[in-house]
PDB file of N, CA and C in Angstrom:
ATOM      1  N   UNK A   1      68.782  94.166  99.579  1.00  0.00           N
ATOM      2  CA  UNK A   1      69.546  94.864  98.569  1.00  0.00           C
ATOM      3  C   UNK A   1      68.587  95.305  97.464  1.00  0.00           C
ATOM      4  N   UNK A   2      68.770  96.616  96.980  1.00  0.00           N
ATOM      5  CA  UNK A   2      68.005  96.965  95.704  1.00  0.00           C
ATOM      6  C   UNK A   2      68.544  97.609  94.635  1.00  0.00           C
ATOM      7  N   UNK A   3      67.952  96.641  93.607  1.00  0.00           N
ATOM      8  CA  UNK A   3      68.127  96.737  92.439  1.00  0.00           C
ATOM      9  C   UNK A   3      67.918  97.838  91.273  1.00  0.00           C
ATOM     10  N   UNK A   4      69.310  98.324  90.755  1.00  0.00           N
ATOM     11  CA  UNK A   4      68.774  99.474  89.622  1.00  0.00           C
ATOM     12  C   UNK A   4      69.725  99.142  88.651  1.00  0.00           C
ATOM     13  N   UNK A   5      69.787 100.227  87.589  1.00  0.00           N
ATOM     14  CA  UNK A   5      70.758 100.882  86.764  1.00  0.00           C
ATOM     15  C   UNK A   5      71.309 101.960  86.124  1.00  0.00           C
ATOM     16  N   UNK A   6      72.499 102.703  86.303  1.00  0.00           N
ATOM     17  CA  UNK A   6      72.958 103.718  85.867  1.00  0.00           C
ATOM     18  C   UNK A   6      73.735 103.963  85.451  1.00  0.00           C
ATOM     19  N   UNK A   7      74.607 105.061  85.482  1.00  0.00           N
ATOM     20  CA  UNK A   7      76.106 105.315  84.487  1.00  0.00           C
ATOM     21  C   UNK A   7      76.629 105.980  85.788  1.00  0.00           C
ATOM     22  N   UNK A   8      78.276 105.290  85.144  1.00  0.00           N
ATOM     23  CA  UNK A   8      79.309 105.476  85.495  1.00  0.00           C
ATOM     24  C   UNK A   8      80.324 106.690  85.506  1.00  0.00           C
ATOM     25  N   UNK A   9      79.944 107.735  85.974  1.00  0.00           N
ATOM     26  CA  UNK A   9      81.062 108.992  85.157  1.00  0.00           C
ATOM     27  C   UNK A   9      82.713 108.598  85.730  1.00  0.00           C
ATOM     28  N   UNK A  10      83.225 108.463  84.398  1.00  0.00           N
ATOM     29  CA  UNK A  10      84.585 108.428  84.607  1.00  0.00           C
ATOM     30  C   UNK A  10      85.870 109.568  84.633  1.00  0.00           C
ATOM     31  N   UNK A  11      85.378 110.465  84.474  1.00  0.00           N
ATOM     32  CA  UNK A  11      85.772 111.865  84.165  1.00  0.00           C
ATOM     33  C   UNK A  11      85.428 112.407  83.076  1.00  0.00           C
ATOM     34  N   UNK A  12      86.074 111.534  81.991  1.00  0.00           N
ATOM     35  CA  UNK A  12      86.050 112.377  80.616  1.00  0.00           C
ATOM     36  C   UNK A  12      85.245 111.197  79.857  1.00  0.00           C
ATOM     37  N   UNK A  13      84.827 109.822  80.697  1.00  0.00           N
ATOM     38  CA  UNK A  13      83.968 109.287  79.990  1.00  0.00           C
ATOM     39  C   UNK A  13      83.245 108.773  80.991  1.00  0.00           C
ATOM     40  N   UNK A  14      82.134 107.557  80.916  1.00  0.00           N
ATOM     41  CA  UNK A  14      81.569 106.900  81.437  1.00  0.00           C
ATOM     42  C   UNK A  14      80.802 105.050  80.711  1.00  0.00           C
ATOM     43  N   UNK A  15      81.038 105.134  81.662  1.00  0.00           N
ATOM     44  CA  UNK A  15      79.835 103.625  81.578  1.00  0.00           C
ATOM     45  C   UNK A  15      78.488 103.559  81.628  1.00  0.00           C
ATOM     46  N   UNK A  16      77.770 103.056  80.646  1.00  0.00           N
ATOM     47  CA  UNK A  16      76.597 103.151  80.793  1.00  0.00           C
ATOM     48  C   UNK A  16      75.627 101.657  80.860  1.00  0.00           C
ATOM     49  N   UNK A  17      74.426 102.084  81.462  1.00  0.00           N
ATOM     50  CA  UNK A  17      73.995 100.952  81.572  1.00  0.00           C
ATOM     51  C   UNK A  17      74.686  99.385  82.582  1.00  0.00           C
ATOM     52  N   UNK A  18      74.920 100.066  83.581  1.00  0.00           N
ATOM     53  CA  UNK A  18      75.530  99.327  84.878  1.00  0.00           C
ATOM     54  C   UNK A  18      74.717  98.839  85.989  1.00  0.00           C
ATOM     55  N   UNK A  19      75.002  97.728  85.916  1.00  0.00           N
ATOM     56  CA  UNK A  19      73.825  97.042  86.845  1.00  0.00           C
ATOM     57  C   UNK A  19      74.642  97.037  88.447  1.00  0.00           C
ATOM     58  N   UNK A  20      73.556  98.117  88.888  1.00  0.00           N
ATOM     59  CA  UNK A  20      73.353  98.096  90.254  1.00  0.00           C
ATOM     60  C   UNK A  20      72.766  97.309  91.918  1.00  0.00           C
ATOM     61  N   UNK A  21      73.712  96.989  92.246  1.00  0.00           N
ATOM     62  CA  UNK A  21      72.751  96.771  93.712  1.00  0.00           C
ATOM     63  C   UNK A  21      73.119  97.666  94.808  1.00  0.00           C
ATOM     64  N   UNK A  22      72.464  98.215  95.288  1.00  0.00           N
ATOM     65  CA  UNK A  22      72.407  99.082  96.323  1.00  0.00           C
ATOM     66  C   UNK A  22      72.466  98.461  98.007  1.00  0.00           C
ATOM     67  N   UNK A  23      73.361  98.918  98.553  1.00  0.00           N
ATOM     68  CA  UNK A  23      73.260  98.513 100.055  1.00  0.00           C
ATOM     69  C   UNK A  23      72.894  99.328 100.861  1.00  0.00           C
ATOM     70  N   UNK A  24      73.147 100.704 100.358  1.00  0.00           N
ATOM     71  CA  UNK A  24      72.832 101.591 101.355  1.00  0.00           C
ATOM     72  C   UNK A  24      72.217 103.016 100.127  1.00  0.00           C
ATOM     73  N   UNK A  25      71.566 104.067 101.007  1.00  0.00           N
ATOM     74  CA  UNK A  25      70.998 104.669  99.820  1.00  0.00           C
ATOM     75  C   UNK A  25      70.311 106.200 100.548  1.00  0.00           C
ATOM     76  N   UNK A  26      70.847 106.805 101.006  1.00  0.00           N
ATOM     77  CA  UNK A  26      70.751 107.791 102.004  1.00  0.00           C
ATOM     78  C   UNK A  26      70.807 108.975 101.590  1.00  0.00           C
ATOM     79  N   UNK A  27      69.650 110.085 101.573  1.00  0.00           N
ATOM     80  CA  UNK A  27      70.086 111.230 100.828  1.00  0.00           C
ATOM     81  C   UNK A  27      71.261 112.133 102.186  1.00  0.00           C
ATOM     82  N   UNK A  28      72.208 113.142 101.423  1.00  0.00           N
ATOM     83  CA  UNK A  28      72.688 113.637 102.095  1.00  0.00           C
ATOM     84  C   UNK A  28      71.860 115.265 102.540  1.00  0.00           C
ATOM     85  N   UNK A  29      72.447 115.332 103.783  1.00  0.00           N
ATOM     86  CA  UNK A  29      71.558 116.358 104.117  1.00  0.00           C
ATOM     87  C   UNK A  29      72.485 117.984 104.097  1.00  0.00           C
ATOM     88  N   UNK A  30      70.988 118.732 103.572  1.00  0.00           N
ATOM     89  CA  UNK A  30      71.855 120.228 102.677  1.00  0.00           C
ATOM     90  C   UNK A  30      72.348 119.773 101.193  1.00  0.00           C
ATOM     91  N   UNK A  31      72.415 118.427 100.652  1.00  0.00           N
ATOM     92  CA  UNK A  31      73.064 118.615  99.443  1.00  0.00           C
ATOM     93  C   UNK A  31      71.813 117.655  98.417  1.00  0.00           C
ATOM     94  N   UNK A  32      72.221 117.675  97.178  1.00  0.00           N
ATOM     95  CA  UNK A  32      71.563 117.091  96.310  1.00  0.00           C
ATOM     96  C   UNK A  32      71.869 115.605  96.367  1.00  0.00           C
ATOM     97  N   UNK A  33      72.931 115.555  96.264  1.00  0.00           N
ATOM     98  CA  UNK A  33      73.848 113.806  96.287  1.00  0.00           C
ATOM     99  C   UNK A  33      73.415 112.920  97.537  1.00  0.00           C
ATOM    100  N   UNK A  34      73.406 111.540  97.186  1.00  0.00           N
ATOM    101  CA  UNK A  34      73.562 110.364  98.063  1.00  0.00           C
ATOM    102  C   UNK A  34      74.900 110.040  98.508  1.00  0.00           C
ATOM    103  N   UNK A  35      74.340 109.276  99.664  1.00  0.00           N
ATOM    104  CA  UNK A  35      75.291 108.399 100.071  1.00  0.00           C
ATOM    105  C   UNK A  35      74.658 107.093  99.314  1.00  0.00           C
ATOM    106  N   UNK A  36      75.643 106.375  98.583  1.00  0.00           N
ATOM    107  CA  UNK A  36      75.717 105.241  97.795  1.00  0.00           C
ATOM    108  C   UNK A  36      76.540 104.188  97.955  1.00  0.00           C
ATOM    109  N   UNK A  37      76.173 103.312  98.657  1.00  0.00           N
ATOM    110  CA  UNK A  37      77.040 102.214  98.654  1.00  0.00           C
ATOM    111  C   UNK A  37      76.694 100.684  97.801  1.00  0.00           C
ATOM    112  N   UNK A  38      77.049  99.834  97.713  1.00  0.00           N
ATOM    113  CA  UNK A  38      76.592  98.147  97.410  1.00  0.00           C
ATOM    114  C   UNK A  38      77.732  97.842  96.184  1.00  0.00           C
ATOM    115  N   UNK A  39      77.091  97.469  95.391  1.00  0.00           N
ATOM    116  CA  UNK A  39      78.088  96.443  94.319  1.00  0.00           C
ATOM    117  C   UNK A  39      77.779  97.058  92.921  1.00  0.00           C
ATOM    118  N   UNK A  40      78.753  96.954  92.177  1.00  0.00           N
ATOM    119  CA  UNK A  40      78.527  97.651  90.642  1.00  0.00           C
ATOM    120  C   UNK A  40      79.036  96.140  89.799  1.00  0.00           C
ATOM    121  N   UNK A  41      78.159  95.705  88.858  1.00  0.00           N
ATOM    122  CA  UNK A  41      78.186  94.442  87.986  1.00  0.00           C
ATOM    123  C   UNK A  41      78.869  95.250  86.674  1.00  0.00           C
ATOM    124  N   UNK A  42      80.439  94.746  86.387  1.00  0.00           N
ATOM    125  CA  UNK A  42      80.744  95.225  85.142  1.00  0.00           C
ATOM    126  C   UNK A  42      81.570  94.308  84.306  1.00  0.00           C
ATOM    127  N   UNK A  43      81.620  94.084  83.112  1.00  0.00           N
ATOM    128  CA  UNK A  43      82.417  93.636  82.217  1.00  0.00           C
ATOM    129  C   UNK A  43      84.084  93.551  82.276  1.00  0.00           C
ATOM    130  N   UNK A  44      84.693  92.270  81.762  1.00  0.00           N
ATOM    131  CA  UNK A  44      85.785  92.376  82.216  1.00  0.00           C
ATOM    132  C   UNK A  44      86.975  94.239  81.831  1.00  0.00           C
ATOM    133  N   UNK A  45      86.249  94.378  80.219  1.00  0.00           N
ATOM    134  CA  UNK A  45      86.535  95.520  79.610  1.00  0.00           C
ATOM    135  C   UNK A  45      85.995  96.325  80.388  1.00  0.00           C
ATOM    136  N   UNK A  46      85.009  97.076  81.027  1.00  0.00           N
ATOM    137  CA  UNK A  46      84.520  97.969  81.217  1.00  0.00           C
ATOM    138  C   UNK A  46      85.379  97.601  82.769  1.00  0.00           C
ATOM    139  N   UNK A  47      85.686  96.868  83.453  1.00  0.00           N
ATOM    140  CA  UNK A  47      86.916  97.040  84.883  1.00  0.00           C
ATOM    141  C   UNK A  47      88.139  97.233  84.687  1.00  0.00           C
ATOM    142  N   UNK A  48      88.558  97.269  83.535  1.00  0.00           N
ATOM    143  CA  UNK A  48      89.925  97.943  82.963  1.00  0.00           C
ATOM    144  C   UNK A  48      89.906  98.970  83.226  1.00  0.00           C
ATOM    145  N   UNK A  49      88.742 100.042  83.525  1.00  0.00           N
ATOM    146  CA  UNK A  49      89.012 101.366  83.366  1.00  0.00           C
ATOM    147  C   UNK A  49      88.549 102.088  84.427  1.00  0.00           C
ATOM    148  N   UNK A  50      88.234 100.897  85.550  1.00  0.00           N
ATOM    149  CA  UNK A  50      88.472 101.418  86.816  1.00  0.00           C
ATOM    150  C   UNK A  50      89.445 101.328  87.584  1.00  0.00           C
ATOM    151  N   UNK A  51      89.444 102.171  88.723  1.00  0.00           N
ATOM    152  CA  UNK A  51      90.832 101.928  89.351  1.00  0.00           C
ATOM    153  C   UNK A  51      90.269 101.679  90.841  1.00  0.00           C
ATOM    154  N   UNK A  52      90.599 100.967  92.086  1.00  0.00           N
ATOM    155  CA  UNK A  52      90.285 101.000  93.389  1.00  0.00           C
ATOM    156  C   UNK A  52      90.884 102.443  93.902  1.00  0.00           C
ATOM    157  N   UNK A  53      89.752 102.927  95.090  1.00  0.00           N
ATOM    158  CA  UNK A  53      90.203 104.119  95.745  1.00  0.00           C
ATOM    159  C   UNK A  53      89.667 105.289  94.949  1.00  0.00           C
ATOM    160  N   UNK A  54      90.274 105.472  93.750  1.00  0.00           N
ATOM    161  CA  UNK A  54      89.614 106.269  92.436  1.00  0.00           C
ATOM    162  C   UNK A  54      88.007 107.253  93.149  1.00  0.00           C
ATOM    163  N   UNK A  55      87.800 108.621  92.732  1.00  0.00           N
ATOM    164  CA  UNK A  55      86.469 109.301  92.990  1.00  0.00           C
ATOM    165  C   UNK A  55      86.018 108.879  91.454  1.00  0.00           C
ATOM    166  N   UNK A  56      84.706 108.336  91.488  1.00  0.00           N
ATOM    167  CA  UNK A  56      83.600 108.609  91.031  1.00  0.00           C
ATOM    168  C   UNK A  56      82.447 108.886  90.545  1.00  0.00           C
ATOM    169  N   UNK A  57      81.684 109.628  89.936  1.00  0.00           N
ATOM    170  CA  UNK A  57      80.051 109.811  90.234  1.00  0.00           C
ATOM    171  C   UNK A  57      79.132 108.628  89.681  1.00  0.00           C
ATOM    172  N   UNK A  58      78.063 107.548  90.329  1.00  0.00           N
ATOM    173  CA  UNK A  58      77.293 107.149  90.237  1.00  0.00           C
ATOM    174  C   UNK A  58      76.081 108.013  89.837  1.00  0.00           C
ATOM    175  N   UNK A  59      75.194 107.957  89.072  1.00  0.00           N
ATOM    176  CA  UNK A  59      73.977 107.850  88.578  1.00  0.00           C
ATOM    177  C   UNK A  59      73.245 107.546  88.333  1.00  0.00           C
ATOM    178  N   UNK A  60      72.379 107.049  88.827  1.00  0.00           N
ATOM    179  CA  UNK A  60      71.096 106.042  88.975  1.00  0.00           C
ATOM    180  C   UNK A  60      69.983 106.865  88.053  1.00  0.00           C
ATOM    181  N   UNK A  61      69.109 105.464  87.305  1.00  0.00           N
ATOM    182  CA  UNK A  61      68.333 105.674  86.233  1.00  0.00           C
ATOM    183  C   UNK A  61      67.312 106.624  86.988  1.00  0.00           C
ATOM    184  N   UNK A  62      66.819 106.516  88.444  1.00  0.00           N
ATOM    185  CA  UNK A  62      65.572 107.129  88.686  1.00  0.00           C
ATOM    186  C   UNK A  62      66.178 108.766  89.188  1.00  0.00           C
ATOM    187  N   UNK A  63      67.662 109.258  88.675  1.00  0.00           N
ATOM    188  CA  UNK A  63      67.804 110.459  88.955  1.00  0.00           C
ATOM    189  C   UNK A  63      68.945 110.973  90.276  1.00  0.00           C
ATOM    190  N   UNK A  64      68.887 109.904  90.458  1.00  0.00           N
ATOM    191  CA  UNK A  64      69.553 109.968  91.841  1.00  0.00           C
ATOM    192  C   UNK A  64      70.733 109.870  91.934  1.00  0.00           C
ATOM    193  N   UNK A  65      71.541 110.780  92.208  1.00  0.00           N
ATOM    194  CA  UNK A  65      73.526 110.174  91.939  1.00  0.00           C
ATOM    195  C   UNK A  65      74.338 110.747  93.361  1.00  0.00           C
ATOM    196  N   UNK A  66      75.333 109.792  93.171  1.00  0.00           N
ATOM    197  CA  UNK A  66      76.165 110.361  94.650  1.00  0.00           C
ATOM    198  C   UNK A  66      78.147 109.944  94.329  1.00  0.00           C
ATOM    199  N   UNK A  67      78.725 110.871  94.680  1.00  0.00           N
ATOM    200  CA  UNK A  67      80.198 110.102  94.925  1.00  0.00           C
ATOM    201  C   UNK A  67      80.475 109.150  95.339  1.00  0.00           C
ATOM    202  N   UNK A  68      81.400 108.128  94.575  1.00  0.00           N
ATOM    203  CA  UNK A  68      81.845 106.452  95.399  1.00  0.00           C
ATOM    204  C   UNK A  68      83.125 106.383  95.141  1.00  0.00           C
ATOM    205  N   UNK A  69      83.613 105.679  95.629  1.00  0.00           N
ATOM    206  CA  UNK A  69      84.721 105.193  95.066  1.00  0.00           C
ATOM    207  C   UNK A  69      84.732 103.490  95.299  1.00  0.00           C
ATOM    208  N   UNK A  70      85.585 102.327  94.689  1.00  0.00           N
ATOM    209  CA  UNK A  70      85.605 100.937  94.081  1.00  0.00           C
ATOM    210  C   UNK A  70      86.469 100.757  94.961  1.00  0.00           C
ATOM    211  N   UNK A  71      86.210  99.909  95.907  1.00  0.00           N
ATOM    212  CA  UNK A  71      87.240  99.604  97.078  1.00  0.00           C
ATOM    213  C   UNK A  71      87.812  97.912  96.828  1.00  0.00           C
ATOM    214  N   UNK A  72      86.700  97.112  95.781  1.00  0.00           N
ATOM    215  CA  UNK A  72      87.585  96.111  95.530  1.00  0.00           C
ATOM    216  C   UNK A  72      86.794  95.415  94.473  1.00  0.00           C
ATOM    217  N   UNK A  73      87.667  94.192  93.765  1.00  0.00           N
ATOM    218  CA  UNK A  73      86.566  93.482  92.943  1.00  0.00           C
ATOM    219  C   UNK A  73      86.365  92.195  92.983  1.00  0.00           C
ATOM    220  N   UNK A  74      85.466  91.141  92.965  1.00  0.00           N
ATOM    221  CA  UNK A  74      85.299  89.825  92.348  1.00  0.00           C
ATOM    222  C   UNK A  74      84.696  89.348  91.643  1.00  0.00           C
ATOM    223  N   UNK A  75      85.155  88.281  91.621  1.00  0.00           N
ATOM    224  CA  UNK A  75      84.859  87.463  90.195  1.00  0.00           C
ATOM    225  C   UNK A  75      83.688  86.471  90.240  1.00  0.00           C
ATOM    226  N   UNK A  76      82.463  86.905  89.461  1.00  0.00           N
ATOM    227  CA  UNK A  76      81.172  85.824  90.298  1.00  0.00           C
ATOM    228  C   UNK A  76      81.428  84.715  89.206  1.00  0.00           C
ATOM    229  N   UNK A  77      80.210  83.635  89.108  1.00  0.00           N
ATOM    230  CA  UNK A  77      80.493  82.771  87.991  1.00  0.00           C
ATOM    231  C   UNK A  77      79.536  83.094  87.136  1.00  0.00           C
ATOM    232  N   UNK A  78      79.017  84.230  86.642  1.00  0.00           N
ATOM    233  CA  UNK A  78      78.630  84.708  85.649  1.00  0.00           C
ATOM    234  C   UNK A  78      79.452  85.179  84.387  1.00  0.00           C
ATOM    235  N   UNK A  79      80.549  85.292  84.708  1.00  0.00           N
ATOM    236  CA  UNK A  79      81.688  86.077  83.591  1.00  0.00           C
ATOM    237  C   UNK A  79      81.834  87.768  84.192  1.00  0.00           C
ATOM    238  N   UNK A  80      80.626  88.145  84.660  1.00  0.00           N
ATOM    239  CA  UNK A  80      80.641  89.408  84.845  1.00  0.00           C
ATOM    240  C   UNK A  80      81.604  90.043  86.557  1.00  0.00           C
ATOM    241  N   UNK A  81      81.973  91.009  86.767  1.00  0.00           N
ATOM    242  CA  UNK A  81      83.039  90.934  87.695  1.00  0.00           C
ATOM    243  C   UNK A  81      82.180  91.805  88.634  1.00  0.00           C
ATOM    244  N   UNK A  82      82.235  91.900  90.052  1.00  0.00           N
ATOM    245  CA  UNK A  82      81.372  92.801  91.070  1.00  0.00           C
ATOM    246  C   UNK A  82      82.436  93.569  91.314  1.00  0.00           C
ATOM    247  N   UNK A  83      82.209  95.027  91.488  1.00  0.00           N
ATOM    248  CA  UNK A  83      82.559  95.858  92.351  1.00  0.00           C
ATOM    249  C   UNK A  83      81.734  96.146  93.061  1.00  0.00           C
ATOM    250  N   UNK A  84      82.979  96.236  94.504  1.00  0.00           N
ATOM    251  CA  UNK A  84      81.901  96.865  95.541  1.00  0.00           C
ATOM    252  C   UNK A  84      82.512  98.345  95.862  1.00  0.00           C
ATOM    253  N   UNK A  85      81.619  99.162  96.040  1.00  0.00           N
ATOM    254  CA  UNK A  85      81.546 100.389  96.372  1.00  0.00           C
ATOM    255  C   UNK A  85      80.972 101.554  97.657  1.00  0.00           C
ATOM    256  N   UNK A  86      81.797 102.179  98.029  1.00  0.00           N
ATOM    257  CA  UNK A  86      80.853 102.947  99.265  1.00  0.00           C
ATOM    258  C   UNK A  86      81.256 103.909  98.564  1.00  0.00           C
ATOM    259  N   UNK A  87      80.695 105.385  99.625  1.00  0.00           N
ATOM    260  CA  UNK A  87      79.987 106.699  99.642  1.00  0.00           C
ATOM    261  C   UNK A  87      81.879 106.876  99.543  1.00  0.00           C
ATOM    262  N   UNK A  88      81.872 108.291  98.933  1.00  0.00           N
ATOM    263  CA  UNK A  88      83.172 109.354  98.885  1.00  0.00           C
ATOM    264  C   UNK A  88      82.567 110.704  99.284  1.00  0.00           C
ATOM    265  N   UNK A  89      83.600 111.940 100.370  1.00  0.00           N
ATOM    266  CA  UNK A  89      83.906 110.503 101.100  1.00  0.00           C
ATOM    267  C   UNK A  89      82.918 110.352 102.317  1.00  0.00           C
ATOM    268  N   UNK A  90      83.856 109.503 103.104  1.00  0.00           N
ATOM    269  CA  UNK A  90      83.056 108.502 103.841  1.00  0.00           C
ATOM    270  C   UNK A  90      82.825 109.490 104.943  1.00  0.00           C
TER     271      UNK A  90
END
C-alpha cells in the first residue's frame, strides 16, 4: 500500500489535507485521470460530509487525481475513521 496526501473535492467544497493509502493506482488510458482505489483517513467531522456511493474527485499532492466514490467506513482505534474507496466508475 502507498502512502500520500490530497484533497477531497466535494462539489462546492473540499477536504484538504487527507491522508491517503493507495491500493491501486493506474493511469487511465486516452485520459488524464486515474484509476484510484485504497482507504481515505478522515475525521469524525470531515465523514459527515461524505456520503457512500456519492462521485468524487480525489487529488493527490504529487498531481495526480481520479474519480472515486466511498463504498464504506470504519472505525480504527486511532479516533480517526477509514474510508475505503474505488475508481468511478468502475
Amino acid at each position: 500500500m502507498h502512502e500520500s496526501h490530497g484533497e477531497l473535492l466535494l462539489g462546492g467544497s473540499r477536504l484538504h489535507h487527507v491522508h491517503v493509502e493507495l491500493e491501486q493506482e493506474e493511469p487511465l488510458d486516452g485520459h488524464a485521470d486515474w484509476m484510484l482505489s485504497g482507504e481515505l483517513r478522515v475525521s469524525e467531522v470531515e465523514a459527515r460530509e461524505l456520503e457512500l456511493e456519492r462521485h468524487y474527485l480525489l487529488q493527490l499532492e504529487d498531481g495526480r487525481a481520479g474519480p472515486i466514490v466511498v463504498t464504506r467506513f470504519e472505525q480504527p482505534h486511532d479516533g480517526t475513521l477509514r474510508a475505503a474507496f474505488r475508481p468511478h466508475p468502475e
